[in-house]
Protein backbone atom coordinates (compact mmCIF):
# COMPACT_ATOMS: atom_id res chain seq x y z
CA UNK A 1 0.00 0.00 0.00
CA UNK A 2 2.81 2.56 0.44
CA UNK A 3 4.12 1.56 -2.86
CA UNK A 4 0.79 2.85 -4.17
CA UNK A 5 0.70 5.82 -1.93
CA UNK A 6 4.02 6.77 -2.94
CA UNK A 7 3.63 6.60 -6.23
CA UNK A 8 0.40 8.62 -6.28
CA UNK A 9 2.05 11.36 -4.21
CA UNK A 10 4.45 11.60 -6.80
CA UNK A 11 2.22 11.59 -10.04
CA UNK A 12 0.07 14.28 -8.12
CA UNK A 13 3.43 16.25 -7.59
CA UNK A 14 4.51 16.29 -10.99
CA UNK A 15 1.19 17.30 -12.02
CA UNK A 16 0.78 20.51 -10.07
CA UNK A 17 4.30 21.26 -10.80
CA UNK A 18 3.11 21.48 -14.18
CA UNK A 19 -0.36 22.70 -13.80
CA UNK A 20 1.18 25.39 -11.63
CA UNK A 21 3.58 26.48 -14.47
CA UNK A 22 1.09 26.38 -17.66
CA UNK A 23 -1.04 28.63 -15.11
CA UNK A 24 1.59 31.41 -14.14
CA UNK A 25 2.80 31.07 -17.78
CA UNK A 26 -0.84 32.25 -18.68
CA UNK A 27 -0.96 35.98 -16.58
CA UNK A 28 2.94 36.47 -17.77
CA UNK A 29 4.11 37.53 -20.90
CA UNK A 30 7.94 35.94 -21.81
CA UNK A 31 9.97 38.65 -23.76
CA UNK A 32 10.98 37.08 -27.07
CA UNK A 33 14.53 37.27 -26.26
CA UNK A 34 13.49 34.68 -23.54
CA UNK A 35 11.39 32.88 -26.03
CA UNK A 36 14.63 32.83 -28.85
CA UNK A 37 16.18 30.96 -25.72
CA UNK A 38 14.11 28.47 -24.68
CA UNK A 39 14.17 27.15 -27.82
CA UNK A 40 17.85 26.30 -27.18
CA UNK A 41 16.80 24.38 -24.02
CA UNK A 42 16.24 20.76 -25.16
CA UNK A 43 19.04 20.51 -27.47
CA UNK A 44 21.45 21.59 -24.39
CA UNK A 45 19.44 18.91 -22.45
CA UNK A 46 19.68 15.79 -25.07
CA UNK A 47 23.16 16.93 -25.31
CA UNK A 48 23.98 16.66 -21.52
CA UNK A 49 22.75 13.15 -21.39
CA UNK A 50 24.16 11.53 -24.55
CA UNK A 51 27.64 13.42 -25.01
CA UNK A 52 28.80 12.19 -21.90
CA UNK A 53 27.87 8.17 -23.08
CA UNK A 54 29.37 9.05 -26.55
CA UNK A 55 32.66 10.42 -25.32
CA UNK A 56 33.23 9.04 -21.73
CA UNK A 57 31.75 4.77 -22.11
CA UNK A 58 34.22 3.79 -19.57
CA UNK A 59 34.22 6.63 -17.54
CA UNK A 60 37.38 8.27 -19.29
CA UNK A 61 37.78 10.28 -22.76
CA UNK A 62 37.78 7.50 -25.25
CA UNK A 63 38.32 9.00 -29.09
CA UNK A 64 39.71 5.87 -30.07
CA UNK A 65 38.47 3.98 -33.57
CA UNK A 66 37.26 1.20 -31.15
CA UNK A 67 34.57 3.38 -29.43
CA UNK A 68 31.49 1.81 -30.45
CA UNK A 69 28.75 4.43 -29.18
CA UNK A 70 30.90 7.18 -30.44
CA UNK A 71 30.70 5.61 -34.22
CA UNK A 72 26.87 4.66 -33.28
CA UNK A 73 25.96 8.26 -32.16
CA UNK A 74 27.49 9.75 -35.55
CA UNK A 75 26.20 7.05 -37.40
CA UNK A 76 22.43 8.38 -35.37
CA UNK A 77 23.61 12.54 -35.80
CA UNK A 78 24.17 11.54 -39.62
CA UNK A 79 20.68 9.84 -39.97
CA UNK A 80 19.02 12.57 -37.92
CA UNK A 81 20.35 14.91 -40.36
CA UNK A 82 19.32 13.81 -43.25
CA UNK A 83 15.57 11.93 -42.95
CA UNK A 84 14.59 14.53 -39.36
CA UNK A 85 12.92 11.22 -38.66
CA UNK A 86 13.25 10.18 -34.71
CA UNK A 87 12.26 6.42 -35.05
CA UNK A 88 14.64 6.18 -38.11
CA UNK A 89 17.54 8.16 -35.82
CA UNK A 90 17.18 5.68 -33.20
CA UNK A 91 16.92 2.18 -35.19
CA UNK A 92 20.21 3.42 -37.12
CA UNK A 93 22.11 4.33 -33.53
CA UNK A 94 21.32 0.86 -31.78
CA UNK A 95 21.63 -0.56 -34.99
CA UNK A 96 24.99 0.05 -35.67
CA UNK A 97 25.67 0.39 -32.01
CA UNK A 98 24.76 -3.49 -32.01
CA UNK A 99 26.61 -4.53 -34.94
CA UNK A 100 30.07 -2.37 -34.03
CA UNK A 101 29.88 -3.94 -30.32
CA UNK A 102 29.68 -7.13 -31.85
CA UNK A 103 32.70 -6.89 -34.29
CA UNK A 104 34.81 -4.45 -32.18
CA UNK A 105 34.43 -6.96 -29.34
């Protein structure tokens, strides 16, 4: 029951956090200089989360031709660049990421 009740709490959390923001967000006007820069805001997230994996897979710098995700995540950039097509993006990256683990290995 706790489980239940935790997880509950949480959803309703989230929620209001949200709610509460789409609210204020209604009685305030962002200046489009704010607005240009948001835009920027999941790009610099997606990048904090994946350029770290790409770069660092042992926990160290590893530019090395035998760094599978880094081959795998410009193999994905590459794909993402030229179809803009997210399902495509990410069956090419685990693709290849699957197939250079297995003959890098």
């Amino acid at each position: 029951m706790t489980l239940w009740l935790t997880l509950l709490g949480m959803g309703l959390v989230t929620y209001a956090i949200r709610l509460s923001m789409m609210v204020l967000l209604e009685r305030v006007t962002i200046p489009n200089r704010m607005r240009q820069a948001l835009r920027f805001v999941p790009l610099a997230v997606l990048s904090a989360i994946f350029v770290p994996e790409l770069l660092l897979p042992a926990g160290h710098v590893d530019l090395s031709p035998g760094n599978a995700r880094l081959w795998a995540g410009l193999l994905a950039i590459v794909a993402a660049g030229l179809t803009r097509n997210v399902l495509l993006t990410i069956a090419v990256g685990m693709g290849a990421l699957w197939i250079l683990q297995a003959v890098l290995r």
